[in-house]
N, C-alpha and C. Protein backbone atom coordinates (compact mmCIF):
# COMPACT_ATOMS: atom_id res chain seq x y z
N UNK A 1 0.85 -1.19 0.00
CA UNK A 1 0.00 0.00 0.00
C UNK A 1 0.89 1.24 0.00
N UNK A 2 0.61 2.22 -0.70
CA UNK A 2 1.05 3.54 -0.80
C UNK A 2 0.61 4.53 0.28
N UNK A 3 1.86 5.05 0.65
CA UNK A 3 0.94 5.82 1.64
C UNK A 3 1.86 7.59 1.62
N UNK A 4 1.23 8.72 2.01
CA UNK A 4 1.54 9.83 1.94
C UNK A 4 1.36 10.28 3.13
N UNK A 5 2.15 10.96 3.91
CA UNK A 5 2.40 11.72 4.83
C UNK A 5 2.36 13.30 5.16
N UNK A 6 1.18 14.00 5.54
CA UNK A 6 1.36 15.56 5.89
C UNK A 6 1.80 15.67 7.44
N UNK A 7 2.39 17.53 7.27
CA UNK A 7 2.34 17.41 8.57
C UNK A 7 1.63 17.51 9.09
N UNK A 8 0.25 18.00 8.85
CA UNK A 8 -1.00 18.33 9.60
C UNK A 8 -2.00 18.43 8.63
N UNK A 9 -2.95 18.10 8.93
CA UNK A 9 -3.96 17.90 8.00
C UNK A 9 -4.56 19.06 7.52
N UNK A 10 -4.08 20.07 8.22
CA UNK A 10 -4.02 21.59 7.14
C UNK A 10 -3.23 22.30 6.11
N UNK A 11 -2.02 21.34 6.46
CA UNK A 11 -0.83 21.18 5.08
C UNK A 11 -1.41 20.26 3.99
N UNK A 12 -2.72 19.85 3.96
CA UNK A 12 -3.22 19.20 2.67
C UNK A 12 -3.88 20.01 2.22
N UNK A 13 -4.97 20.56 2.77
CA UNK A 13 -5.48 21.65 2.38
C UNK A 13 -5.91 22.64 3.74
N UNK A 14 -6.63 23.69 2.83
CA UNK A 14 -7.03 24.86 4.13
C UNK A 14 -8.70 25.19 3.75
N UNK A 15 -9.35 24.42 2.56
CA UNK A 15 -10.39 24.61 2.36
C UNK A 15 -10.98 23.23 2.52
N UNK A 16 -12.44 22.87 3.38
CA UNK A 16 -12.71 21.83 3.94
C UNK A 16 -13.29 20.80 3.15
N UNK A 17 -13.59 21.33 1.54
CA UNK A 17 -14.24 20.55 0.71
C UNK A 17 -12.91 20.06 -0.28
N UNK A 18 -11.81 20.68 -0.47
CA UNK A 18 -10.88 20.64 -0.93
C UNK A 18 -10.08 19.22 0.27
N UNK A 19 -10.07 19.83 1.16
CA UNK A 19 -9.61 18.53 2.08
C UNK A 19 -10.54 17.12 2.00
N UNK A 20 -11.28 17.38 1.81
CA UNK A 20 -12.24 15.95 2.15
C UNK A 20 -12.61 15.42 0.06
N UNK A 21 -12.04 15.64 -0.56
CA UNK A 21 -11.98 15.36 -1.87
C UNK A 21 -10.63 14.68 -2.26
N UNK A 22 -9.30 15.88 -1.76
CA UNK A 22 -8.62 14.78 -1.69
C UNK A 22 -8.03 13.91 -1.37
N UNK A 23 -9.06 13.64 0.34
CA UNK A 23 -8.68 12.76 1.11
C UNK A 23 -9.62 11.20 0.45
N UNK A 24 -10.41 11.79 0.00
CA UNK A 24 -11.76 10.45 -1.25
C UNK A 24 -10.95 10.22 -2.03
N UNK A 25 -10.09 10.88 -2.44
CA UNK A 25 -9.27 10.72 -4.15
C UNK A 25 -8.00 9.76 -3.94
N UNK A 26 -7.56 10.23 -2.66
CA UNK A 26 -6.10 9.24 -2.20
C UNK A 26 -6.96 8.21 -2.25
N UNK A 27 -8.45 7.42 -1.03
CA UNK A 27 -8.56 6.61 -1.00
C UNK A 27 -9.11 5.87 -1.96
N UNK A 28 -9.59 6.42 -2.65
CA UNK A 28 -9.86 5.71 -4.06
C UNK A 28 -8.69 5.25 -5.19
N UNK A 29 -7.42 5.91 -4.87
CA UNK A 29 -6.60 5.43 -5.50
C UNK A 29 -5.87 4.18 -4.61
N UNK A 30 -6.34 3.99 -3.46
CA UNK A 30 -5.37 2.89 -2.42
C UNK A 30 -4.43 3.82 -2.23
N UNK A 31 -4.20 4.64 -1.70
CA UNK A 31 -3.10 5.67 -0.96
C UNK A 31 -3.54 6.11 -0.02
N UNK A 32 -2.79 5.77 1.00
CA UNK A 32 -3.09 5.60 3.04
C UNK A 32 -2.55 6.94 3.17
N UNK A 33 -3.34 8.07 3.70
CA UNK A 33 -3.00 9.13 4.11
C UNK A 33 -2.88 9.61 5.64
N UNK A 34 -1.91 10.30 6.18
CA UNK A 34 -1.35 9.97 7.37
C UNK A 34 -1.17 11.65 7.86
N UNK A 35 -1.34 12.18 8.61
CA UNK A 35 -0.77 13.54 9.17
C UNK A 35 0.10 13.23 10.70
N UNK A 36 1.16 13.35 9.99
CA UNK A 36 2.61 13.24 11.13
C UNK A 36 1.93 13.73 12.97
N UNK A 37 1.05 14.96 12.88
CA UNK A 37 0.50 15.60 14.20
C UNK A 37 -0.20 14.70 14.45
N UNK A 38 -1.01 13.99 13.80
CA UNK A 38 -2.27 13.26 14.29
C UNK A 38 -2.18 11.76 13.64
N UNK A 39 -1.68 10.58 13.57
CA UNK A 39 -1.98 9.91 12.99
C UNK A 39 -2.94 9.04 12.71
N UNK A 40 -4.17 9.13 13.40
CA UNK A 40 -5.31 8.50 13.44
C UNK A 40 -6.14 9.64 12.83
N UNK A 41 -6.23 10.89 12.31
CA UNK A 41 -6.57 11.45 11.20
C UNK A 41 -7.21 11.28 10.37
N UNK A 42 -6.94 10.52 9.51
CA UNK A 42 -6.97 9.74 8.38
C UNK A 42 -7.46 8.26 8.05
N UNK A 43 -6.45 8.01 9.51
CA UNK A 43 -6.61 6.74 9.14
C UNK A 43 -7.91 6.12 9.53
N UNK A 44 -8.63 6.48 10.29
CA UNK A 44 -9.68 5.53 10.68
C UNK A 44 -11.22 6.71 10.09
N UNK A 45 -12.22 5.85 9.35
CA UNK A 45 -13.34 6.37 8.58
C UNK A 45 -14.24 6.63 9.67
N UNK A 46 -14.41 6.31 10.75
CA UNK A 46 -16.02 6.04 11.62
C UNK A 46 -16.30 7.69 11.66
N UNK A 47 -17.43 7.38 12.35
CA UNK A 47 -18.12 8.82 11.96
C UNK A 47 -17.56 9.59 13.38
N UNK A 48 -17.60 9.43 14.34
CA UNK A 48 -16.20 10.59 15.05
C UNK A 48 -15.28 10.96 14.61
N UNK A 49 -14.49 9.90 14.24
CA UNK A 49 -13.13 10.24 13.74
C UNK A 49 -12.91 11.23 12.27
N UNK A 50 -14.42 11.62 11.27
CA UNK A 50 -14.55 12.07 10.37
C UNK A 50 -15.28 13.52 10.70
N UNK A 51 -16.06 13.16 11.69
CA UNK A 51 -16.49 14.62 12.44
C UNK A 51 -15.33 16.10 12.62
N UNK A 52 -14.36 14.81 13.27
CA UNK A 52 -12.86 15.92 13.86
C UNK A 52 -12.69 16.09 13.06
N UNK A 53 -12.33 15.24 12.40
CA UNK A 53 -11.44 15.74 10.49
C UNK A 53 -12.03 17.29 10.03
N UNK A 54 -13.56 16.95 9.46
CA UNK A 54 -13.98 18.09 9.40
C UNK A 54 -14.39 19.06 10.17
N UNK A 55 -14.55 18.93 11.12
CA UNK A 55 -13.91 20.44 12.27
C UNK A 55 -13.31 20.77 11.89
N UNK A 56 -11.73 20.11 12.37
CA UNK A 56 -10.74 20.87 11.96
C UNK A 56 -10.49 21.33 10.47
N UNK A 57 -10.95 20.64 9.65
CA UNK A 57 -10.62 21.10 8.08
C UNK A 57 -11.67 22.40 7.91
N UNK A 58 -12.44 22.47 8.90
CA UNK A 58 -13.39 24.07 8.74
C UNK A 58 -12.38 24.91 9.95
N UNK A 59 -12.00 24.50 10.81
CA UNK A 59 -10.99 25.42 11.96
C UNK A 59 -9.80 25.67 10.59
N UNK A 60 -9.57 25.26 9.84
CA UNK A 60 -8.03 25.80 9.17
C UNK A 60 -8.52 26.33 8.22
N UNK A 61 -10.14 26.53 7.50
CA UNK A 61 -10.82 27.43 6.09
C UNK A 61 -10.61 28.10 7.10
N UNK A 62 -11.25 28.45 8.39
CA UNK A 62 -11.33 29.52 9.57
C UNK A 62 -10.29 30.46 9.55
N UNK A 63 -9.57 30.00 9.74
CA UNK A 63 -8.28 30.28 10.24
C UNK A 63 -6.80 31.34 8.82
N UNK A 64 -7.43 30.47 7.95
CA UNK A 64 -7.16 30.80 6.59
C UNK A 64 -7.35 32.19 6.06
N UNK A 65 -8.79 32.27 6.10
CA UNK A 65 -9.85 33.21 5.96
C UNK A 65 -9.38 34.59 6.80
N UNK A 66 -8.96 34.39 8.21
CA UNK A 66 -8.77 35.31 8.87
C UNK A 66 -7.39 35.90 8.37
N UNK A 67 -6.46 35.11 8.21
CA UNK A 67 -5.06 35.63 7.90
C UNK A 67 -5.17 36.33 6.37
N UNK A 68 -6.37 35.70 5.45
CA UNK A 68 -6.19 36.58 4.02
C UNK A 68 -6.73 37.76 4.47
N UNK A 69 -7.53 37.98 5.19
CA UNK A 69 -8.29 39.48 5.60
C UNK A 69 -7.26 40.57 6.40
N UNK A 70 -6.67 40.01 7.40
CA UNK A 70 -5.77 40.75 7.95
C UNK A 70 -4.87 41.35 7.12
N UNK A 71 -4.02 40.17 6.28
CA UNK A 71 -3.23 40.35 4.94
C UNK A 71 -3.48 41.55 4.11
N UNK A 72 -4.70 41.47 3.33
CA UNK A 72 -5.49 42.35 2.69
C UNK A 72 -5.96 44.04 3.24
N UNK A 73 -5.78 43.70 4.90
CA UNK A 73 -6.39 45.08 5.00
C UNK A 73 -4.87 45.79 5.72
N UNK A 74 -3.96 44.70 5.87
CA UNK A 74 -2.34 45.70 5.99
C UNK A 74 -1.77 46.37 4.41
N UNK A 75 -2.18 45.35 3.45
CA UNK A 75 -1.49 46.01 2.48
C UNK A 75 -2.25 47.30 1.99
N UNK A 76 -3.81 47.21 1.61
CA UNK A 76 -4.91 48.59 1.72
C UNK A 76 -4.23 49.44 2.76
N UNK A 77 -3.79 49.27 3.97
CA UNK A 77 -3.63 50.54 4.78
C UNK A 77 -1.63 50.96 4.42
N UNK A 78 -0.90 50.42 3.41
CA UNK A 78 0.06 50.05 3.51
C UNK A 78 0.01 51.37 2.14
N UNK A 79 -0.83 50.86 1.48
CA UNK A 79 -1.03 51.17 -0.16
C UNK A 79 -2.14 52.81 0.57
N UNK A 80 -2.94 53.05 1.52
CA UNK A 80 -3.09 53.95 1.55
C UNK A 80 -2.54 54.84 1.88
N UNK A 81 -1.26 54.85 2.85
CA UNK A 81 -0.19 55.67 3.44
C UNK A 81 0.86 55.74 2.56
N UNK A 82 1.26 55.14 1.58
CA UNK A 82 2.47 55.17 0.69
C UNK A 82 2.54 55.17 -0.73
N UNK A 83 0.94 54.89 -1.27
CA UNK A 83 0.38 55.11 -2.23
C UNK A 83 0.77 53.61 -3.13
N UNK A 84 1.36 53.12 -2.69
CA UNK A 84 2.16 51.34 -3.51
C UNK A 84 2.08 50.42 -2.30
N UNK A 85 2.49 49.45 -2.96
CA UNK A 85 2.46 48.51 -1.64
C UNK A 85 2.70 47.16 -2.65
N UNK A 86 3.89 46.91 -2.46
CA UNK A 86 4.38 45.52 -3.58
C UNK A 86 5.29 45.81 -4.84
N UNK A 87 5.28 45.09 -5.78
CA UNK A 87 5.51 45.68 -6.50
C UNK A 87 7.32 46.01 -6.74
N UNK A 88 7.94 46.13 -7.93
CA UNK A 88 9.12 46.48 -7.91
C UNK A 88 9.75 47.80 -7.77
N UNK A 89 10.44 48.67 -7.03
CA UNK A 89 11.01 49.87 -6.90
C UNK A 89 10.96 50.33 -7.85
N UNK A 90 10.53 52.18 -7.97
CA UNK A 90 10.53 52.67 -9.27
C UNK A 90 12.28 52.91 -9.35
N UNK A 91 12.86 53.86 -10.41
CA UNK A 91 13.79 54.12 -10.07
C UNK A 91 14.24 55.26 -9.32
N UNK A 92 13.50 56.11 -9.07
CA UNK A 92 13.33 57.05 -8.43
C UNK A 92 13.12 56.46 -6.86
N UNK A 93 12.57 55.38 -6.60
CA UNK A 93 12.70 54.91 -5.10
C UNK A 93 14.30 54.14 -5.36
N UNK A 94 15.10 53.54 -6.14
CA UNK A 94 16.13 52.94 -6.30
C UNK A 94 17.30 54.13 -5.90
N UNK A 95 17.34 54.68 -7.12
CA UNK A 95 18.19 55.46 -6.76
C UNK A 95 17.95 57.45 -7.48
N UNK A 96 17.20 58.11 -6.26
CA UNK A 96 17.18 59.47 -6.73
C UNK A 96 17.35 60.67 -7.44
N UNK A 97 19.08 60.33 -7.13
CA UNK A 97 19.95 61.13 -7.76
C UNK A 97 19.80 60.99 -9.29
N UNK A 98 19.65 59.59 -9.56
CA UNK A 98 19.99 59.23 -10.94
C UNK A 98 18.44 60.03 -11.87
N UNK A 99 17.53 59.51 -11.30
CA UNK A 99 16.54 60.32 -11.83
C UNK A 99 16.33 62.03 -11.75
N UNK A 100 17.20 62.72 -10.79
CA UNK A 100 17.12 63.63 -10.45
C UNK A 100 18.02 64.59 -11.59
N UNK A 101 18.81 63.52 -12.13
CA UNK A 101 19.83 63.51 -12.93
C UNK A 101 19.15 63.82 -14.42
N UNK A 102 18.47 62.78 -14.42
CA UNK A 102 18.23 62.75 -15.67
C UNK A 102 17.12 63.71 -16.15
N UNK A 103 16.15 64.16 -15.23
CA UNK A 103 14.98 65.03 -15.74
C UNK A 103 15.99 66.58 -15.70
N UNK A 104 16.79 66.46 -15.46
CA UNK A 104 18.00 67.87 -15.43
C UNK A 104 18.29 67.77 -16.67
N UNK A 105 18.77 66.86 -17.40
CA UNK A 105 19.50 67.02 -18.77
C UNK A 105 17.96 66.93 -19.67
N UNK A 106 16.96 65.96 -19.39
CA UNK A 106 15.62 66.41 -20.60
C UNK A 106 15.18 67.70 -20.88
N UNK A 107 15.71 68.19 -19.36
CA UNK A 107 14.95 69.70 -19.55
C UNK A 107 16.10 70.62 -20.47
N UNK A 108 17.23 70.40 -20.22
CA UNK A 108 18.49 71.18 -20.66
C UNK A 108 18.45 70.64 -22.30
N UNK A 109 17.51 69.88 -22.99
CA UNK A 109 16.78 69.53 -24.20
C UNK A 109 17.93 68.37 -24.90
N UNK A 110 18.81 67.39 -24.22
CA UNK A 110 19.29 66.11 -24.72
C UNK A 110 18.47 65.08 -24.97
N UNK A 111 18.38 64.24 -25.81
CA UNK A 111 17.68 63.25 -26.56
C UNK A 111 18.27 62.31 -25.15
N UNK A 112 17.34 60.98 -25.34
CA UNK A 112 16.86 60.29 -24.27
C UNK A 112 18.44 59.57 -24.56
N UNK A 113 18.79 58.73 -26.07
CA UNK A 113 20.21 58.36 -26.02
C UNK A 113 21.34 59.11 -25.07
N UNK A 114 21.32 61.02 -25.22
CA UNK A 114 22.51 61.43 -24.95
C UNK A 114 22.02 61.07 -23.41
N UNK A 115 20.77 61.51 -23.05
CA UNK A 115 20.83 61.76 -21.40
C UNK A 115 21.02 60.15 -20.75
N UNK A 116 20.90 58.74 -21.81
CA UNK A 116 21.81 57.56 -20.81
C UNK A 116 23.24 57.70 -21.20
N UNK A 117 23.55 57.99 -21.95
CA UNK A 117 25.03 58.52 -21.96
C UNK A 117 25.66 59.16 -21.00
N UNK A 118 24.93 59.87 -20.83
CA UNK A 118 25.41 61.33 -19.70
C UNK A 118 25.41 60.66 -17.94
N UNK A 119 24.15 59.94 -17.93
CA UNK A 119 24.08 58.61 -16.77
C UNK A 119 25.14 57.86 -16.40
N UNK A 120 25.46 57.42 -17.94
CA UNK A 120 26.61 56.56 -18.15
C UNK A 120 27.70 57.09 -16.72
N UNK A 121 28.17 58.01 -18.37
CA UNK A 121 29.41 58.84 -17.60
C UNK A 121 29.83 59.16 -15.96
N UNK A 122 28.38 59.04 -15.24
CA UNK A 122 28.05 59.92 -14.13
C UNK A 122 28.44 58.43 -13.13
N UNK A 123 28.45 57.40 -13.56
CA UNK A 123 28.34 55.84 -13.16
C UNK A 123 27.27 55.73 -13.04
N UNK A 124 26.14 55.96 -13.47
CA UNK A 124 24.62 55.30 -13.39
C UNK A 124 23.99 54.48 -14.50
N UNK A 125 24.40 53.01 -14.08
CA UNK A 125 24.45 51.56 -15.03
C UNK A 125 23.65 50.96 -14.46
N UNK A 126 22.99 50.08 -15.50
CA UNK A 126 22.64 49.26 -14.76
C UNK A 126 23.20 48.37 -13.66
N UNK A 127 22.17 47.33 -13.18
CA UNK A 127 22.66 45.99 -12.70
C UNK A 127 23.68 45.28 -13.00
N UNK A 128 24.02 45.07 -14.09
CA UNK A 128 24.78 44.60 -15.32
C UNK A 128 25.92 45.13 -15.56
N UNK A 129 26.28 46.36 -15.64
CA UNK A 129 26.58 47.45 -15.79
C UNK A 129 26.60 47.69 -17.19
N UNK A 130 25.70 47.98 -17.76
CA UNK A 130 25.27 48.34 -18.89
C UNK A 130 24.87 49.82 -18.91
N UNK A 131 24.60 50.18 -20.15
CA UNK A 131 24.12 51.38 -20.44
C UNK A 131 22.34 51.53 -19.88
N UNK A 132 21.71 52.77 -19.03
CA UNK A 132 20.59 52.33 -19.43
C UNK A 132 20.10 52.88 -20.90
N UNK A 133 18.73 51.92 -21.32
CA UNK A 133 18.33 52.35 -22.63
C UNK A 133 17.37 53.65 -22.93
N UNK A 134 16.87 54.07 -23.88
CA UNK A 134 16.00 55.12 -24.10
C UNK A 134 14.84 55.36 -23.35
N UNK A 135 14.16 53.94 -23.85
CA UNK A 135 12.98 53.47 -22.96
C UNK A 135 12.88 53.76 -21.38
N UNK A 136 14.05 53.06 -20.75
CA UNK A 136 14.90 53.25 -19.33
C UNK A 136 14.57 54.94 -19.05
N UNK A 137 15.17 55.02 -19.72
CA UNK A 137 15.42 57.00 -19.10
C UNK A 137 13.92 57.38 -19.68
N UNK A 138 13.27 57.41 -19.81
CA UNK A 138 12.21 57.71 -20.30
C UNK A 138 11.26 57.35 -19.07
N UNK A 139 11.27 56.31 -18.83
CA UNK A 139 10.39 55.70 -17.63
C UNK A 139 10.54 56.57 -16.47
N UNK A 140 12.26 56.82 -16.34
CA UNK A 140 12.95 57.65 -15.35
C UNK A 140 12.01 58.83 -14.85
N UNK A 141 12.50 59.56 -16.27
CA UNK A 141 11.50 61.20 -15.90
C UNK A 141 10.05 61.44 -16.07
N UNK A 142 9.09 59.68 -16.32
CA UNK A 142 7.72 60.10 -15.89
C UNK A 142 7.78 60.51 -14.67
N UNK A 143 6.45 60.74 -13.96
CA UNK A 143 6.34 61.98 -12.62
C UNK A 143 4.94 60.67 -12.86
């Protein structure tokens, strides 16, 4: 017999219909399912022992549920105080100067080539250390 091991029967799932489908699906395939915390879990069908199951497989949707909400309303209050919240650094949160740099020379009327040139020069490369491109500096001095 095949058998699979969680650590807890909320590491299979966290939604209680989702748990109890593919706890039908193991046993329909002959695969003995086991949770390391509890090992009688699983293993035994009677109707107590399936009661707890689903308790607890509704205590961990529970539980689930609460942590996406909390989640959700730090990043809303995260994204309302800072206006972002995720997401990759503009370059202007990366590095200031460089943008500070560059909307100086658009205005002083250099084409987007000369003003990564002028970046260049200044040491403002990429990652890579590459040139940045047109596009790049362009992104730079949106506002």
């Amino acid at each position: 017999m095949r058998v699979v091991i969680v650590e807890t029967a909320s590491r299979l799932a966290r939604d209680l219909m989702v748990q109890e489908t593919a706890y039908r699906g193991l046993l329909d395939l002959g695969v003995k399912l086991i949770a390391a915390d509890s090992p009688d879990t699983f293993v035994d069908d009677g109707p107590t022992a399936t009661m707890v199951r689903q308790i607890l497989g509704a205590v961990s949707q529970f539980e689930k549920a609460g942590l996406v909400a909390k989640l959700k309303a730090a990043r809303d209050r995260k994204r309302a105080e800072t206006g972002k919240c995720g997401g990759r650094k503009t370059y202007a949160e990366r590095d200031p100067a460089m943008v500070t740099m560059a909307r100086s020379l658009t205005k002083r009327g250099l084409s987007l080539r000369l003003v990564a040139i002028e970046l260049e020069k200044a040491g403002h490369v990429q990652d890579n250390g590459k040139q940045y491109s047109a596009v790049a500096v362009m992104r730079m001095i949106k506002k």
